[in-house]
C-alpha atoms as a PDB file:
ATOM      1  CA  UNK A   1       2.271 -22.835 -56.550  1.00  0.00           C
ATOM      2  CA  UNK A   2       0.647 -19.216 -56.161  1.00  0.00           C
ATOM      3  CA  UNK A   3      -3.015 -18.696 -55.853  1.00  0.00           C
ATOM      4  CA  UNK A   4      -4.933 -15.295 -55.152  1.00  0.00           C
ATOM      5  CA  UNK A   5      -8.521 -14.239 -54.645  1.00  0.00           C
ATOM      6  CA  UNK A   6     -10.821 -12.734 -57.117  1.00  0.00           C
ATOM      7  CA  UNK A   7     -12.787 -11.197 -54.630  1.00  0.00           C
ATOM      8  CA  UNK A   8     -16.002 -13.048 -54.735  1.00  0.00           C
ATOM      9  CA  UNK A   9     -15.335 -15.798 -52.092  1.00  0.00           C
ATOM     10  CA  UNK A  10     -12.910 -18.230 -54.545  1.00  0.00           C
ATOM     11  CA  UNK A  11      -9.061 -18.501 -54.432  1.00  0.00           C
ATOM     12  CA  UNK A  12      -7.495 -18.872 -57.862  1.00  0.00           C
ATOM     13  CA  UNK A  13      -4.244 -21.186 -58.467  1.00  0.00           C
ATOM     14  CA  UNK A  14      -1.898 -20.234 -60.977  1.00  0.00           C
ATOM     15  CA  UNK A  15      -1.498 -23.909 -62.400  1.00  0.00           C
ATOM     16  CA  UNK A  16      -4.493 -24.804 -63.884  1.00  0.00           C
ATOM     17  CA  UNK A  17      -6.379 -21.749 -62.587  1.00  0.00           C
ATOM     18  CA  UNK A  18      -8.471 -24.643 -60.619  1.00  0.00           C
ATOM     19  CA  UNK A  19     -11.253 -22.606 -58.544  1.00  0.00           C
ATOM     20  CA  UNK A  20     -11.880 -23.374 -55.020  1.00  0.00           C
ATOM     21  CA  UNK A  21     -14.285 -21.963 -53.135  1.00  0.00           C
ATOM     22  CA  UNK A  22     -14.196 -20.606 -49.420  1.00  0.00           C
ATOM     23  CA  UNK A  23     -16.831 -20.121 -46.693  1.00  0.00           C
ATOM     24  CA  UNK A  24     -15.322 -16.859 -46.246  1.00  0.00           C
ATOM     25  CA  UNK A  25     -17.723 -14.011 -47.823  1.00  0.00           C
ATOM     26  CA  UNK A  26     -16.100 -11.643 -50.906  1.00  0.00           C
ATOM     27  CA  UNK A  27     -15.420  -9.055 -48.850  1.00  0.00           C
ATOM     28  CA  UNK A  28     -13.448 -11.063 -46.074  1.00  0.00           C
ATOM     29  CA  UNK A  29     -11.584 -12.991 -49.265  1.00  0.00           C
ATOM     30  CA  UNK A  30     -10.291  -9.503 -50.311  1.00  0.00           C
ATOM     31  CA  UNK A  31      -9.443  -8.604 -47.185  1.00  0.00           C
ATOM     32  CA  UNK A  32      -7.280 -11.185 -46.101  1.00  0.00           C
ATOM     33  CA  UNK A  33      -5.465 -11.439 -49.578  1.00  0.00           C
ATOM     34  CA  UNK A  34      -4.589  -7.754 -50.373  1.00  0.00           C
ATOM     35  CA  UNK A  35      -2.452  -7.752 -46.526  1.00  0.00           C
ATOM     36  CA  UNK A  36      -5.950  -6.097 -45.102  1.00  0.00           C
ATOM     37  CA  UNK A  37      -5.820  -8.171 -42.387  1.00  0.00           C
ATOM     38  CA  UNK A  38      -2.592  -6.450 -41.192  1.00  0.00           C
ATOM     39  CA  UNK A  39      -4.308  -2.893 -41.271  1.00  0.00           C
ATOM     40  CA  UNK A  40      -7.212  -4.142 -39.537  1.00  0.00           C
ATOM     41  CA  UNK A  41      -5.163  -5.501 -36.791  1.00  0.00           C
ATOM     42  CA  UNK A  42      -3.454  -2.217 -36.229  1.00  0.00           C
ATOM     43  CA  UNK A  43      -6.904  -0.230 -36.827  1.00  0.00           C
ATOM     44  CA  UNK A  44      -8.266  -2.320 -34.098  1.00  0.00           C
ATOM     45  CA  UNK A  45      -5.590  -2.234 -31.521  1.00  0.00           C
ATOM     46  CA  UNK A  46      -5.365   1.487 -31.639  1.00  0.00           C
ATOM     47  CA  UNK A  47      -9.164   2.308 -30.891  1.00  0.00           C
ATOM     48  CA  UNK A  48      -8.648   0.642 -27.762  1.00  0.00           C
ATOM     49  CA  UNK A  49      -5.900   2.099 -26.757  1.00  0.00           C
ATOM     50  CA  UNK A  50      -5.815   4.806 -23.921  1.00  0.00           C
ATOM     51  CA  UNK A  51      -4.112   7.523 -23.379  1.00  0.00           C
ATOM     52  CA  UNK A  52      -1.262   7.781 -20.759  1.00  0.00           C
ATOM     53  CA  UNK A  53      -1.143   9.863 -17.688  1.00  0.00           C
ATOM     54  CA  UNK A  54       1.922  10.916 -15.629  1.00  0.00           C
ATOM     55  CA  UNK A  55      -0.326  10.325 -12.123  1.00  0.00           C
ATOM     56  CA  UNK A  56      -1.160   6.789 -12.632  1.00  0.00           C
ATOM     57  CA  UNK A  57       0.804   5.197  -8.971  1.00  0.00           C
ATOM     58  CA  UNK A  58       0.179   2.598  -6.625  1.00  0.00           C
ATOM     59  CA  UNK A  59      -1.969   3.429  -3.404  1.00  0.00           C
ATOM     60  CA  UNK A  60       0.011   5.062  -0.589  1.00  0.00           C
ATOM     61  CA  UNK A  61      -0.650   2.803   2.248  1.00  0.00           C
ATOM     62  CA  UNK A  62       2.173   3.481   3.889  1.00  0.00           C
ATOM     63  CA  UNK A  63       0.593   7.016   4.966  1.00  0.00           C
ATOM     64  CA  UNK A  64      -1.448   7.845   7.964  1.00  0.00           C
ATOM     65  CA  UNK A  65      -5.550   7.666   8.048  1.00  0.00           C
ATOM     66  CA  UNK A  66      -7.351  10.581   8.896  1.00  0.00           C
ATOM     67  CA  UNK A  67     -10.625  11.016  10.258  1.00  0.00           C
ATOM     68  CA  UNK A  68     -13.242  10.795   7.762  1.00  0.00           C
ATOM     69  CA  UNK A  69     -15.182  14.028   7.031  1.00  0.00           C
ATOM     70  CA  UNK A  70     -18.586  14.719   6.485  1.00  0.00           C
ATOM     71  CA  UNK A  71     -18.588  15.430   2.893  1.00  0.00           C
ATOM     72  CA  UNK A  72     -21.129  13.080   1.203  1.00  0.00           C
ATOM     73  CA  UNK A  73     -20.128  11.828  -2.451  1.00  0.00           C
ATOM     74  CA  UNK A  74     -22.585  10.708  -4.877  1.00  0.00           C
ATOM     75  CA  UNK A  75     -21.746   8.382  -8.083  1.00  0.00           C
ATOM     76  CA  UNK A  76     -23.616   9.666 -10.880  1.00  0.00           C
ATOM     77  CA  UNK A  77     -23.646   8.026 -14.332  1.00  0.00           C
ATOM     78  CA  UNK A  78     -20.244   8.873 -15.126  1.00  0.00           C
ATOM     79  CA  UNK A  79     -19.173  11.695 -12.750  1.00  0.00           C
ATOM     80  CA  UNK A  80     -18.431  11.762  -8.898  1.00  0.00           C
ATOM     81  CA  UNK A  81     -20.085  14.767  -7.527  1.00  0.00           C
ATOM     82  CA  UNK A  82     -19.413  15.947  -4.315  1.00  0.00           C
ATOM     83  CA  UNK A  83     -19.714  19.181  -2.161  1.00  0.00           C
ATOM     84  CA  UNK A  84     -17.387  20.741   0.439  1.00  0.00           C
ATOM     85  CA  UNK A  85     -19.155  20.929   3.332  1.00  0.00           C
ATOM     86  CA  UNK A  86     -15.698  21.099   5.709  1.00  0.00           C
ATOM     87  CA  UNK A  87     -14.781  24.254   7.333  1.00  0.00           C
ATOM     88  CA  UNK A  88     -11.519  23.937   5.248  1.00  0.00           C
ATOM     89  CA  UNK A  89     -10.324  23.654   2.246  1.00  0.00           C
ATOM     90  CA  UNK A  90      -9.629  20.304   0.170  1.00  0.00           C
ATOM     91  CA  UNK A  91      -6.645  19.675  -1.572  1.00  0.00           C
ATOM     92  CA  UNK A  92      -4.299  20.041  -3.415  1.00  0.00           C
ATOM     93  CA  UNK A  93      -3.399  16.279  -3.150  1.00  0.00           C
ATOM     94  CA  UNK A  94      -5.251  13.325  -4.838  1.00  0.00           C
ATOM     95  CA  UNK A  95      -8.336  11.835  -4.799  1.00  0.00           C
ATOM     96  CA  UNK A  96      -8.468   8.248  -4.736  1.00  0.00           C
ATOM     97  CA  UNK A  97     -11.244   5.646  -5.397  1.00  0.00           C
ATOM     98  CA  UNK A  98     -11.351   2.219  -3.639  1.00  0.00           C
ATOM     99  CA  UNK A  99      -7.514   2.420  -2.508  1.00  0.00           C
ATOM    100  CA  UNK A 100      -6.726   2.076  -6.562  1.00  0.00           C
ATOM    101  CA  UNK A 101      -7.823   4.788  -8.742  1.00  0.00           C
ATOM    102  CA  UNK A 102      -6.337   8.323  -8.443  1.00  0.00           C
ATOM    103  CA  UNK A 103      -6.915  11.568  -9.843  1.00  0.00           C
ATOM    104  CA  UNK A 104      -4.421  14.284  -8.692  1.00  0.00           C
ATOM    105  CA  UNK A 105      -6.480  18.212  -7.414  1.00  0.00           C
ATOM    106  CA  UNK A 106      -4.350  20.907  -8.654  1.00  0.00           C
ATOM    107  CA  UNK A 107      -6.490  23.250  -6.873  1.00  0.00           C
ATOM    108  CA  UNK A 108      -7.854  23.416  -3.412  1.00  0.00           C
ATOM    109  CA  UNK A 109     -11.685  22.478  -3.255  1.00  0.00           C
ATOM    110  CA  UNK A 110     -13.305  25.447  -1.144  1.00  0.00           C
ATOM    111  CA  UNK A 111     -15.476  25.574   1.232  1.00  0.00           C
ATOM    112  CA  UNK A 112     -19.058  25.045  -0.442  1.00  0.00           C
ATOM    113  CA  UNK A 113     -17.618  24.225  -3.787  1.00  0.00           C
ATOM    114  CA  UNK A 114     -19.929  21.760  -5.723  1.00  0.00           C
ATOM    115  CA  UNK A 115     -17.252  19.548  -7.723  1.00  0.00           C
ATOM    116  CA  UNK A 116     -18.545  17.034 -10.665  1.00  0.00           C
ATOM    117  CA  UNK A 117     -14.989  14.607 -11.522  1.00  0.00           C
ATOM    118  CA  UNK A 118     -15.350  12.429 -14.674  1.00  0.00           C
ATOM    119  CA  UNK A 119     -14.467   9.011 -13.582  1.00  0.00           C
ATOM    120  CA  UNK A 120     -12.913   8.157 -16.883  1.00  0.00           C
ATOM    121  CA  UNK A 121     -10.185  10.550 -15.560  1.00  0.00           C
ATOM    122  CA  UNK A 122      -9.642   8.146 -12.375  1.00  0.00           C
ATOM    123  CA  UNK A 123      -6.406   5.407 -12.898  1.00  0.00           C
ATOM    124  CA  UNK A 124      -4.897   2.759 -11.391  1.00  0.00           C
ATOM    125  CA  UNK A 125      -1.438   2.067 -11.239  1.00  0.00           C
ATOM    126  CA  UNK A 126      -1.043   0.418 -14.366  1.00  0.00           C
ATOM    127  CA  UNK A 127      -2.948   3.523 -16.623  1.00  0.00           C
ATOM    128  CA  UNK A 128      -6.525   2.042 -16.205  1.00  0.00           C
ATOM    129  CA  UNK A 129      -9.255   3.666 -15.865  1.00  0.00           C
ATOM    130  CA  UNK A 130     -12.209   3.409 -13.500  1.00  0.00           C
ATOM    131  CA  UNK A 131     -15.182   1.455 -15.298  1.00  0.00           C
ATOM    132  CA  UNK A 132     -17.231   4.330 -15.362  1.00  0.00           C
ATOM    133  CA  UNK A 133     -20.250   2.953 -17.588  1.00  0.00           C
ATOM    134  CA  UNK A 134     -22.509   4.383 -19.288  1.00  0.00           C
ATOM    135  CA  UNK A 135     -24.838   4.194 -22.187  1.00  0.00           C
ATOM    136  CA  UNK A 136     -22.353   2.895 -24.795  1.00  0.00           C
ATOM    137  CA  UNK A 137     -20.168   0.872 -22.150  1.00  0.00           C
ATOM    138  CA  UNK A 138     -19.471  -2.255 -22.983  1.00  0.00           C
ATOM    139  CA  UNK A 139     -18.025  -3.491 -19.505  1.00  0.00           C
ATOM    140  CA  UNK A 140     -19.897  -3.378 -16.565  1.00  0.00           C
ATOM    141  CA  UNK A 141     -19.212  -0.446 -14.278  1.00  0.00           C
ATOM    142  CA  UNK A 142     -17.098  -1.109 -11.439  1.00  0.00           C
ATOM    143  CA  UNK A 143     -19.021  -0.099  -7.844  1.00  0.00           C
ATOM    144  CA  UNK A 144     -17.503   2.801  -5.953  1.00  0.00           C
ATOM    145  CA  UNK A 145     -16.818   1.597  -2.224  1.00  0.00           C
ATOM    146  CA  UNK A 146     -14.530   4.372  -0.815  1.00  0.00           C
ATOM    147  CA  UNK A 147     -13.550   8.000  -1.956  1.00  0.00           C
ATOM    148  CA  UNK A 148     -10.427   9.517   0.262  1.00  0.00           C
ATOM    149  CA  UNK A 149      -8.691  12.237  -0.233  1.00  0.00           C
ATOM    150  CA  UNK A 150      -4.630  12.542  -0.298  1.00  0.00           C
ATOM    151  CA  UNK A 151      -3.921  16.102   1.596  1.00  0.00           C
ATOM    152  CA  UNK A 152      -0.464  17.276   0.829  1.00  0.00           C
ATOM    153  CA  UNK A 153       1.399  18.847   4.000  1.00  0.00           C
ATOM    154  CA  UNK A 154       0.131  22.532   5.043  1.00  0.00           C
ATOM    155  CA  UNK A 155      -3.063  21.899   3.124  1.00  0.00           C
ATOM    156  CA  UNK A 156      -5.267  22.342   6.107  1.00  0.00           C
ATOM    157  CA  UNK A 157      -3.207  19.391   7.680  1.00  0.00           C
ATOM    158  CA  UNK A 158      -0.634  19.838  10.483  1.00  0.00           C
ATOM    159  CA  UNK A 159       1.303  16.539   9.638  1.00  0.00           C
ATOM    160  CA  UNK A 160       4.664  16.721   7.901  1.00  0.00           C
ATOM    161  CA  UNK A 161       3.253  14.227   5.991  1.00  0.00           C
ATOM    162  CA  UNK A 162       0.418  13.865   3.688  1.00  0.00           C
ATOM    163  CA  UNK A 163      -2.328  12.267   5.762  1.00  0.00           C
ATOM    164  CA  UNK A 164      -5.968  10.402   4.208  1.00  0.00           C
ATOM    165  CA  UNK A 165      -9.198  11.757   4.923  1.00  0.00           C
ATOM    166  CA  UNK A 166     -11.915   9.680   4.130  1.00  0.00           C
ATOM    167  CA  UNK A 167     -15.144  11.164   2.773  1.00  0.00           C
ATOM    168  CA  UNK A 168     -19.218   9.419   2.954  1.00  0.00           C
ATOM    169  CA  UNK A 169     -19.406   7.632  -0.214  1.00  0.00           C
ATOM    170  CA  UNK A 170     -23.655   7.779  -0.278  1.00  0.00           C
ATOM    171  CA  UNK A 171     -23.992   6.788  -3.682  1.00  0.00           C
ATOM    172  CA  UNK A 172     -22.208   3.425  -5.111  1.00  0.00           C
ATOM    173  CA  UNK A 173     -23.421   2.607  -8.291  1.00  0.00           C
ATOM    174  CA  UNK A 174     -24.532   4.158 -11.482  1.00  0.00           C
ATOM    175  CA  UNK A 175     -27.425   5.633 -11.991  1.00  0.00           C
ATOM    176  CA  UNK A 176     -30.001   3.873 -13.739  1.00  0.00           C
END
């Protein structure tokens, strides 16, 4: 036996043409029947979806700590905003959040330079991205506990190695 919808909430049979009715509204009846459902699946899935990035890697614990600098970084609603205040150049290396998130500095940081980093540009291992919040967020923002910064050899570091240098995270949470 085949049956289809009519599009106002009641599936029809073809023997008989008995009428049954469904909670489901019109619109929902439709959808379902005409193989909506399947484009709506693959609508939704791909709103979600994130773009890759070619940095995404696991923390590098295996390399040496620093010392921690005095360069004070704030969390703003969505940014991380920090000045330079070394006598040295930061970077190139990577900026990492809370041992997980990374962002990679292409160019060195001068001395004095005021730098504002989206946090949406921050990921994990795995692609994620740092919760950054925000008006329209739907999660809740994750808390920033430590900001380091991945120096690559000769950047201002004498280690063969790139080293960690910690920076004064001031500023944890979103603004409100």
């Amino acid at each position: 036996m085949s049956s289809f919808a009519d599009g106002f909430g009641r599936v029809l049979s073809a023997r008989g043409m008995n009428t049954h009715l469904l909670p489901a509204s019109g619109f929902c009846t439709r959808l379902l029947s005409s193989g909506g459902f399947l484009a709506l699946l693959v609508w939704s899935s791909g709103c979600t979806s994130i773009p890759p990035v070619d940095y995404a890697r696991p923390y590098p614990k295996e390399l040496p700590a620093g010392q921690t600098v005095d360069v004070q970084v704030f969390r703003r609603s969505t940014t991380l905003d920090f000045t330079n205040t070394t006598a040295s150049p930061l970077g190139p290396g990577t900026i990492w959040l809370n041992r997980r998130f990374s962002r990679p500095i292409k160019d060195p940081i001068g001395v004095g330079q005021t730098v504002a980093l989206p946090l949406g540009e921050f990921r994990d291992e795995f692609g994620d991205p740092f919760r950054a919040g925000g008006f329209w967020a739907s999660d809740t923002p994750d808390a920033l506990v430590l900001c380091q910064v991945e120096q690559a050899p000769g950047a201002g570091v004498e280690s063969e190695k790139p080293v960690i240098v910690g920076l004064v995270t001031v500023q944890s949470f979103a603004d409100d």
